[in-house]
Structure formats: C-alpha cells, structure tokens
C-alpha atoms as a PDB file:
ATOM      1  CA  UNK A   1     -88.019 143.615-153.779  1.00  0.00           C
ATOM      2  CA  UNK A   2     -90.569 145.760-155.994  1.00  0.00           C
ATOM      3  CA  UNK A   3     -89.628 148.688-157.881  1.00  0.00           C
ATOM      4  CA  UNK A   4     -91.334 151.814-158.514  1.00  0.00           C
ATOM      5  CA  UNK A   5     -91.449 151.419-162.029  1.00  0.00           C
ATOM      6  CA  UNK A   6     -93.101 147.316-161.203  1.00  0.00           C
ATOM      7  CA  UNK A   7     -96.124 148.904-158.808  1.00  0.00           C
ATOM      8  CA  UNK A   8     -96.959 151.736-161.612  1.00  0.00           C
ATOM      9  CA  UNK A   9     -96.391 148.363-164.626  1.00  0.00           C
ATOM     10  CA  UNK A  10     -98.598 146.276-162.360  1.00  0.00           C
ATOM     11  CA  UNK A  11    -101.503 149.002-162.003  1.00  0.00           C
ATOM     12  CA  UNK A  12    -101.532 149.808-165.390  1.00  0.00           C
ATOM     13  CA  UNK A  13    -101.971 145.697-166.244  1.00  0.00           C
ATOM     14  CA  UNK A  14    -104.666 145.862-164.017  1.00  0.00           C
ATOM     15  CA  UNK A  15    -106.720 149.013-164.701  1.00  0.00           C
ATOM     16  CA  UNK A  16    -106.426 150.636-161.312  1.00  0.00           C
ATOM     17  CA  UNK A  17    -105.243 154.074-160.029  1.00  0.00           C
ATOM     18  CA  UNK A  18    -103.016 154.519-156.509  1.00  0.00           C
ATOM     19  CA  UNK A  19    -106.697 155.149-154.918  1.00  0.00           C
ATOM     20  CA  UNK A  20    -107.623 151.683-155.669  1.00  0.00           C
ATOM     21  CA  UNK A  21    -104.058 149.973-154.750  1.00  0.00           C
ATOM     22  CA  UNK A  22    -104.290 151.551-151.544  1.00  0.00           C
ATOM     23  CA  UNK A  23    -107.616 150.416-150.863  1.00  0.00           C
ATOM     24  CA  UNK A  24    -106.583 146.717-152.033  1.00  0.00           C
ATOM     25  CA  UNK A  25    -103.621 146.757-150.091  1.00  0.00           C
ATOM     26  CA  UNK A  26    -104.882 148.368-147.038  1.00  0.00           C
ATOM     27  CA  UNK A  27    -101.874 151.124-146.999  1.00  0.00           C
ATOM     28  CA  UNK A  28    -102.392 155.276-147.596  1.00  0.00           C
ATOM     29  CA  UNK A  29    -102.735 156.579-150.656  1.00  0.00           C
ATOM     30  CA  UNK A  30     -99.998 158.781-149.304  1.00  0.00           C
ATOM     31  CA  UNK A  31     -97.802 155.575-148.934  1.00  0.00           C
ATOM     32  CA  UNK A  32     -98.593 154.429-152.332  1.00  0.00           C
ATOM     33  CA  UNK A  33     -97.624 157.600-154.035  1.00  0.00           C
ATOM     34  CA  UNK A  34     -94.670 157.627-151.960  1.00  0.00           C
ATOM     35  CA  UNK A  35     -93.607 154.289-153.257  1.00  0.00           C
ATOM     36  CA  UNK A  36     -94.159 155.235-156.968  1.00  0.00           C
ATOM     37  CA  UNK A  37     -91.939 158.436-156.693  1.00  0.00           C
ATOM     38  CA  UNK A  38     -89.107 156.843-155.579  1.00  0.00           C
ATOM     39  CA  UNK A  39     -86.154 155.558-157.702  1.00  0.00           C
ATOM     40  CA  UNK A  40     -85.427 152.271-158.032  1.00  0.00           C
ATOM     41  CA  UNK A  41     -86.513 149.741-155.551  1.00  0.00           C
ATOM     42  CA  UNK A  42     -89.034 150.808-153.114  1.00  0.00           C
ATOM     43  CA  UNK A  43     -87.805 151.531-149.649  1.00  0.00           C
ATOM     44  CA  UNK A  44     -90.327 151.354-146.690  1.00  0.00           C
ATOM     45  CA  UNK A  45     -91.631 148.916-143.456  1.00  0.00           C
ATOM     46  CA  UNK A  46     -91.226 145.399-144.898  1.00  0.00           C
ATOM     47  CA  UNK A  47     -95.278 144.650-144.003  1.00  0.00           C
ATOM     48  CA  UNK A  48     -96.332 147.714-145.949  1.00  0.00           C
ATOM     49  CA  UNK A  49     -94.316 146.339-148.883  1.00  0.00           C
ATOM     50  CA  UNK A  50     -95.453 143.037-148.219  1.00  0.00           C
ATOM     51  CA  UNK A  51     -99.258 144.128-148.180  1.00  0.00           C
ATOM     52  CA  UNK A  52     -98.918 145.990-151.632  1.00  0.00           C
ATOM     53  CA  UNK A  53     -96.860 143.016-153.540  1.00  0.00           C
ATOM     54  CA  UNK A  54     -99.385 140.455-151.808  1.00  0.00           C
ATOM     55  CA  UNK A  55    -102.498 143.015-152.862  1.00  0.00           C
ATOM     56  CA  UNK A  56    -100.503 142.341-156.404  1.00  0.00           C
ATOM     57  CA  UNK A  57    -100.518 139.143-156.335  1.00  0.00           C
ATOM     58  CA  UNK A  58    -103.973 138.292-155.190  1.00  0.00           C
ATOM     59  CA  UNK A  59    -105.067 140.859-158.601  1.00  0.00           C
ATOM     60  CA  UNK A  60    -103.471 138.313-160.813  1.00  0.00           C
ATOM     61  CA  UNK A  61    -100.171 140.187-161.455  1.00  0.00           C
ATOM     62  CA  UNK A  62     -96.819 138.231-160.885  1.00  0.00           C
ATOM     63  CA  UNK A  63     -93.683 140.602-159.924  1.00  0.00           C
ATOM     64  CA  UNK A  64     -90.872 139.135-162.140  1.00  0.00           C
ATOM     65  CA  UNK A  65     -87.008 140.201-160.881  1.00  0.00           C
ATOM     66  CA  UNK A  66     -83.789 140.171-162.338  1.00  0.00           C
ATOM     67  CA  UNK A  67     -82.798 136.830-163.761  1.00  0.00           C
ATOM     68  CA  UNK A  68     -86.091 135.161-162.797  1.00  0.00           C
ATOM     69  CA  UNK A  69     -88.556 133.381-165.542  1.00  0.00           C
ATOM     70  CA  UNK A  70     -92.341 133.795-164.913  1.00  0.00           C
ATOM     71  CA  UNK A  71     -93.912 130.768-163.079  1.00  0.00           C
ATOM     72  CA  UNK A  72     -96.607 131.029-165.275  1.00  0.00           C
ATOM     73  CA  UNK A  73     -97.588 131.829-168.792  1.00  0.00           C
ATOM     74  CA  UNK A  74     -99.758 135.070-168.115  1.00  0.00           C
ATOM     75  CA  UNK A  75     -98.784 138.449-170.007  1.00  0.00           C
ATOM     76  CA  UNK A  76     -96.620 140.482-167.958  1.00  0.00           C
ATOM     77  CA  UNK A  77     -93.656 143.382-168.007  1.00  0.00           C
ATOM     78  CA  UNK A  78     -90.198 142.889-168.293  1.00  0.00           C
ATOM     79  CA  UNK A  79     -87.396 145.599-168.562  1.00  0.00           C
ATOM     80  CA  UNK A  80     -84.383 143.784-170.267  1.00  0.00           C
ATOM     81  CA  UNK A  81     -82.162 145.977-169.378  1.00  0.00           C
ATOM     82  CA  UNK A  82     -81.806 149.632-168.299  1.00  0.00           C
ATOM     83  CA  UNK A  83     -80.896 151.935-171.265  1.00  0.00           C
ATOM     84  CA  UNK A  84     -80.488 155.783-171.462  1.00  0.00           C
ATOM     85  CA  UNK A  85     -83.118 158.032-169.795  1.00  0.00           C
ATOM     86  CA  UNK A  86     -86.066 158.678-172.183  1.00  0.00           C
ATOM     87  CA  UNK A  87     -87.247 162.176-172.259  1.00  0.00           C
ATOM     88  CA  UNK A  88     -88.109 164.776-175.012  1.00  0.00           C
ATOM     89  CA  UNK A  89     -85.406 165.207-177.485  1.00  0.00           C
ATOM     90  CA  UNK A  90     -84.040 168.096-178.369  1.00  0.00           C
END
C-alpha cells in the first residue's frame, strides 16, 4: 500500500508536480489529486495504484512501509511514528 502523505514525499524527492506524476504514470491528473487528498492509505483500482507506485519506482524512489528497512542505501522518507496533528498554534 502507498499513502497519501508517501506519493506527495516521493514527488517532492523527485522535483515533480501531480501534472508530471500523472503523465509518468499514465493516470489523470484528476486521479492523482484524488489520491493525495485522501487520508491515510490510498484507496482506488489496484492497476491505477500499481501504475503510480511502479511510475515511482522506475524515478528512483523506493516506497518504504511499516516495519520494513530500505533495500538500498538511497536517501529517502520515513515517518517513525504518527504524533499529534501539526497545525498553527494558538
């Protein structure tokens, strides 16, 4: 699985915008900011997943889950665990 928060990680690693994820992936831009709105892991038609983590993949970014170590010794974005909403304090 791929979460929300991992696509919009992976783009930033790479430079891109949703325009050019779509366009590497071969899904909608529609379907792409879909994906990034939702919470948690992204829901949707297993080959439309598969297309975006394998678009991922072939970019040079490595989708790390829970519990997993990295294959590989490239940089890449980990959250260690969840904490407390960040937003503007008040």
């Amino acid at each position: 699985m791929i979460t929300a928060a991992q696509m919009r990680a992976a783009r930033a690693l790479l430079g891109i915008d949703q325009r050019q994820l779509a366009e590497l992936s071969g899904v909608s831009l529609p379907t792409i900011q879909r994906m990034e709105a939702s919470e948690g892991n992204v829901r949707g038609i297993v080959d439309t997943l598969t297309k975006v983590v394998d678009a991922l993949n072939r970019a040079g970014v490595e989708l790390i889950g829970d519990n997993a170590t990295s294959r590989e010794g490239g940089r890449g974005v980990r959250l260690a665990r969840p904490g407390p909403p960040i937003g503007p304090s008040r």
